[in-house]
C-alpha atoms as a PDB file:
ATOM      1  CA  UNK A   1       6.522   4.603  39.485  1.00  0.00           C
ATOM      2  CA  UNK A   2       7.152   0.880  39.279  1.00  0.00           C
ATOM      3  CA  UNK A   3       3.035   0.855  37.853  1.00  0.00           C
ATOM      4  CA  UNK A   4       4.011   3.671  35.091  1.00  0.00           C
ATOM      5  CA  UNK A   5       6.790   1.578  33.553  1.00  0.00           C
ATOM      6  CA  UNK A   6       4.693  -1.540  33.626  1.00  0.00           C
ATOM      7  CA  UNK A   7       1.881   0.525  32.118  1.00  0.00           C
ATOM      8  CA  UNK A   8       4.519   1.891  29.567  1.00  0.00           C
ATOM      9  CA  UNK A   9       6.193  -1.316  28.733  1.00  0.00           C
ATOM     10  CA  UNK A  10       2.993  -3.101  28.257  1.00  0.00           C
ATOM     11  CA  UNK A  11       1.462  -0.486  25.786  1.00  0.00           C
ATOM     12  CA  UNK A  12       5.161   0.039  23.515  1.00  0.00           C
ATOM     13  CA  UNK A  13       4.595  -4.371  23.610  1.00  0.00           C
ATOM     14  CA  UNK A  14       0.938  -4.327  22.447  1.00  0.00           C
ATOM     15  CA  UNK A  15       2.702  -1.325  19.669  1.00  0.00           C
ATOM     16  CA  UNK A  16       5.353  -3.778  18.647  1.00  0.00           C
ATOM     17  CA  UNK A  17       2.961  -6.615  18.393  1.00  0.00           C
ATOM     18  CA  UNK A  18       0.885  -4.589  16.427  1.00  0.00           C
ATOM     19  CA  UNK A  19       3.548  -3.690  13.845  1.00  0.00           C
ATOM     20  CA  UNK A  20       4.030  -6.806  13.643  1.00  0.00           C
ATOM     21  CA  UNK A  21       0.881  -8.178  12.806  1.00  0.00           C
ATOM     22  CA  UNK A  22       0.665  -4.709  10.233  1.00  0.00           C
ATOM     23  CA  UNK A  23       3.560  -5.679   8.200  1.00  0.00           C
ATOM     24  CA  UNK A  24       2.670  -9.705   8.187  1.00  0.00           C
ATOM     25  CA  UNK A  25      -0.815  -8.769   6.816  1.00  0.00           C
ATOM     26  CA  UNK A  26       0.420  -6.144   4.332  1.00  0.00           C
ATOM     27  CA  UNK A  27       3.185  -9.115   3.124  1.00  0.00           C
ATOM     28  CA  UNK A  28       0.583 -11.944   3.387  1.00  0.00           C
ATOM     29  CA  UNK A  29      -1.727 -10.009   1.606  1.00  0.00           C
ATOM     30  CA  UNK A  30      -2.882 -10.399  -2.129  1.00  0.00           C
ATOM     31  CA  UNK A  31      -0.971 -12.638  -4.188  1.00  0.00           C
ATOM     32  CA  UNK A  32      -1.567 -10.930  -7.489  1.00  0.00           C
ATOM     33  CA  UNK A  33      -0.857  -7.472  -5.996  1.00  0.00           C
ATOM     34  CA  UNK A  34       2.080  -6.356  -3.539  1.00  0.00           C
ATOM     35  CA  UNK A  35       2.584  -3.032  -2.399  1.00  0.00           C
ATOM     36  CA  UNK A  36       6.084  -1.753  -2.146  1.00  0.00           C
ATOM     37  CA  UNK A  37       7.275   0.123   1.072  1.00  0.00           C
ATOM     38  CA  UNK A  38       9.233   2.932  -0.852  1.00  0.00           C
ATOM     39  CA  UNK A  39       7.524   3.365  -3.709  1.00  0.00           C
ATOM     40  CA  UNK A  40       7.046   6.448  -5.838  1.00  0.00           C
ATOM     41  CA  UNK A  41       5.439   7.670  -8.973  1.00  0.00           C
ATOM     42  CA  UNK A  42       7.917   7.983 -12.490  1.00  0.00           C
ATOM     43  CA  UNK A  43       6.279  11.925 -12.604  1.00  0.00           C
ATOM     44  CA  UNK A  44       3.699  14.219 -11.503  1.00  0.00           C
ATOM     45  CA  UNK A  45       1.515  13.174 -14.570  1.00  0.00           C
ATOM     46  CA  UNK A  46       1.711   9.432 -13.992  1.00  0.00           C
ATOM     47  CA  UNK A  47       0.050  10.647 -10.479  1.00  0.00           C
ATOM     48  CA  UNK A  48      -2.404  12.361 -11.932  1.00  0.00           C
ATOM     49  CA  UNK A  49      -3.277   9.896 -14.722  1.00  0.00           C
ATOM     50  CA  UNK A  50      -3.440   6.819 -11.951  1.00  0.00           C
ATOM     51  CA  UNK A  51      -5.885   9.404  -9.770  1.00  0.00           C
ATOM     52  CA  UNK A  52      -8.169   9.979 -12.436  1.00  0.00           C
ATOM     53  CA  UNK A  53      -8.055   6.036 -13.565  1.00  0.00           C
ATOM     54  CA  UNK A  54      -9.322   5.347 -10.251  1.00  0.00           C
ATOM     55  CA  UNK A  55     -11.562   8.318  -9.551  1.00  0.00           C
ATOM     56  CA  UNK A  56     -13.841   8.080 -13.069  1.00  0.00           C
ATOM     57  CA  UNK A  57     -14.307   4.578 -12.769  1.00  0.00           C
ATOM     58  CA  UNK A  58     -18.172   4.866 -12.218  1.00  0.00           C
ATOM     59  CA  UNK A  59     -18.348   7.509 -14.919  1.00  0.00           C
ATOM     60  CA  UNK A  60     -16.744   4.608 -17.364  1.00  0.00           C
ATOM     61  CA  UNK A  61     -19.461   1.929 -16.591  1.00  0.00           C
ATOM     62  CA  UNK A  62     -16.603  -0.126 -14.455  1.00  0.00           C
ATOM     63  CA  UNK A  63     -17.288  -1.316 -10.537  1.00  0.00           C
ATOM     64  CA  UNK A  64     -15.762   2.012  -8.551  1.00  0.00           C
ATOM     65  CA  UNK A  65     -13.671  -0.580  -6.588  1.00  0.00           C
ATOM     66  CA  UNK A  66     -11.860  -3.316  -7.621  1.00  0.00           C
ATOM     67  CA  UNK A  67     -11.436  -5.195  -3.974  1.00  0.00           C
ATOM     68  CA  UNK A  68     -10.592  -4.718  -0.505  1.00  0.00           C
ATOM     69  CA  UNK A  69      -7.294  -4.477   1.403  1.00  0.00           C
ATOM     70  CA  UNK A  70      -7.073  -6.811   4.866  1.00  0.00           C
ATOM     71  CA  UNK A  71      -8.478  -4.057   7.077  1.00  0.00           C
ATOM     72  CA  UNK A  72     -11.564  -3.656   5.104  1.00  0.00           C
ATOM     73  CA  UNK A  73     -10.454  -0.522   3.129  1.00  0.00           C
ATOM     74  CA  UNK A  74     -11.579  -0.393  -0.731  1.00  0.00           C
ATOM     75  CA  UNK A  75      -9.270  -0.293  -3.115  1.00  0.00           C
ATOM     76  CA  UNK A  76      -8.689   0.184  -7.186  1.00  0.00           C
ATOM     77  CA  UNK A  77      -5.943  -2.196  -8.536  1.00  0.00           C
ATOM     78  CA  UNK A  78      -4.920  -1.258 -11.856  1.00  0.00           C
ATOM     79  CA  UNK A  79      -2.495  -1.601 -14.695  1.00  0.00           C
ATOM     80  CA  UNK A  80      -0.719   1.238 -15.852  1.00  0.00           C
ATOM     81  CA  UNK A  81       2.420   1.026 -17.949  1.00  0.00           C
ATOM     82  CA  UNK A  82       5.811   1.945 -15.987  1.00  0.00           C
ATOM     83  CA  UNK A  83       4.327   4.015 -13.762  1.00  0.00           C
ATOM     84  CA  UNK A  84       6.688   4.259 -10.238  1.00  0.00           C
ATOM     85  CA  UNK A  85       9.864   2.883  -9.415  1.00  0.00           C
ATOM     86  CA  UNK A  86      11.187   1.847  -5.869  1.00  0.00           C
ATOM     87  CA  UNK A  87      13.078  -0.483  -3.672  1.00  0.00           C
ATOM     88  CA  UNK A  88      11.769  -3.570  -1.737  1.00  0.00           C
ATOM     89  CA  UNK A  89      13.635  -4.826   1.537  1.00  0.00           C
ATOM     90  CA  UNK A  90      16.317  -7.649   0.802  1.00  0.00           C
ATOM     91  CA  UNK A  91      15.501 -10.081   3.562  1.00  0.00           C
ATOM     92  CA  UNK A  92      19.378 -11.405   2.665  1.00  0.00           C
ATOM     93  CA  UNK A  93      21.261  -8.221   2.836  1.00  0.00           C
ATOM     94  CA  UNK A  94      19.162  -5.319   4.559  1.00  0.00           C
ATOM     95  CA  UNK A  95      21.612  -3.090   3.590  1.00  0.00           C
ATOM     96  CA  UNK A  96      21.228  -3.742   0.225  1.00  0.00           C
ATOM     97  CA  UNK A  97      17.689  -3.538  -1.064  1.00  0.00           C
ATOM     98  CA  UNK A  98      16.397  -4.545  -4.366  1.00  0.00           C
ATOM     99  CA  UNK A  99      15.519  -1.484  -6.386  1.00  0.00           C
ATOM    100  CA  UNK A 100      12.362  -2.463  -8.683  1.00  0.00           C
ATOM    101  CA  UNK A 101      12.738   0.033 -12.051  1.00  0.00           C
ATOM    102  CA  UNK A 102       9.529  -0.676 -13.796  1.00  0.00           C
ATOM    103  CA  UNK A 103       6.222  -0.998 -12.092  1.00  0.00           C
ATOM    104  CA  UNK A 104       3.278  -1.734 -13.920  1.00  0.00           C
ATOM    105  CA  UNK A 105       0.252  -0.714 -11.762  1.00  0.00           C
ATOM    106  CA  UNK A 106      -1.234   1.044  -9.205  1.00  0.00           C
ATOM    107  CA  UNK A 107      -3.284   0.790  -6.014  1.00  0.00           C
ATOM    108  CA  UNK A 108      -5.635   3.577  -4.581  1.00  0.00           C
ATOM    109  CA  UNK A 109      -7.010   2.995  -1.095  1.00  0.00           C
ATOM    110  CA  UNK A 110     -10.496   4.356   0.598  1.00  0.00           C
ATOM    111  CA  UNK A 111     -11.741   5.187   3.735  1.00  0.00           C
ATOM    112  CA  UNK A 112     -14.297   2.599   4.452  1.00  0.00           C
ATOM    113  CA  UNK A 113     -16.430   4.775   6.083  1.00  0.00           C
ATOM    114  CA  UNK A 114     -16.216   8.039   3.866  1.00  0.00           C
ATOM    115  CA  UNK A 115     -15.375   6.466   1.060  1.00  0.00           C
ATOM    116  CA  UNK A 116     -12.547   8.976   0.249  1.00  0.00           C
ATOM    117  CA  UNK A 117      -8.954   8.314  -1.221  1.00  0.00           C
ATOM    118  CA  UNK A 118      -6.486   7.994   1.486  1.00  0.00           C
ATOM    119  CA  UNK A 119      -3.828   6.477  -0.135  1.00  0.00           C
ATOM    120  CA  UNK A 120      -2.242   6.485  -4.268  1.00  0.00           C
ATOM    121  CA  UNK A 121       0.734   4.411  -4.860  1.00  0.00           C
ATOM    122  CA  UNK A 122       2.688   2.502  -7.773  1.00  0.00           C
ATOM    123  CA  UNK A 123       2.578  -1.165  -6.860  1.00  0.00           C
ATOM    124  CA  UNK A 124       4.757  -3.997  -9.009  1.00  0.00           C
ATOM    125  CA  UNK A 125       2.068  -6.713 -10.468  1.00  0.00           C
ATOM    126  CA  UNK A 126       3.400 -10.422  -9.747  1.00  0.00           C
END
């Protein structure tokens, strides 16, 4: 049993470590562009409007992609006006988190290897 734990213990380390290193590389990220971890879209139509921004680029004569995210993934970064609202973590008081009221673009992420949308989210522009 003593071999289990160890086992255990060393894989929910490696997991830890590995959140870790997630959430540095999302923060460390672009400096232009930071995503928000609660985030939502202002209405369903903002949604839709950002989905078919990013989806008809090609059909527009525009790049389909604007850039990649740290893992590789492509991504669309765009402006959009007050699109989402959300909260960011206060590093000060974690209880009290900084709600964000207006954000101003969006970020679509794709499967590198399909090249499908895996991910549509309002994003504040720095």
């Amino acid at each position: 049993m003593g071999k289990v734990a160890d086992k255990n213990g060393a894989k929910n380390s490696e997991a830890v470590a590995q959140s870790q290193t997630t959430t540095q590389d999302v923060h460390e990220g672009s400096k232009k562009w930071r995503a928000v971890p609660n985030s939502k879209f202002v209405s369903y139509s903002a949604q839709l409007s950002a989905y078919n921004e990013a989806m008809t680029r090609e059909a527009r004569n525009m790049p389909r992609f604007t850039g990649e995210d740290s893992k590789g993934n492509l991504v669309v970064r765009m402006e959009a006006e007050n699109v989402g609202v959300g909260y960011e973590p206060n590093p000060l008081d974690p209880t009290n988190p900084r709600y964000i009221p207006n954000m101003n673009a969006f970020e679509m992420k794709f499967d590198f290897e399909t090249l499908q949308p895996i991910a549509l989210y309002p994003v504040e522009k720095i």
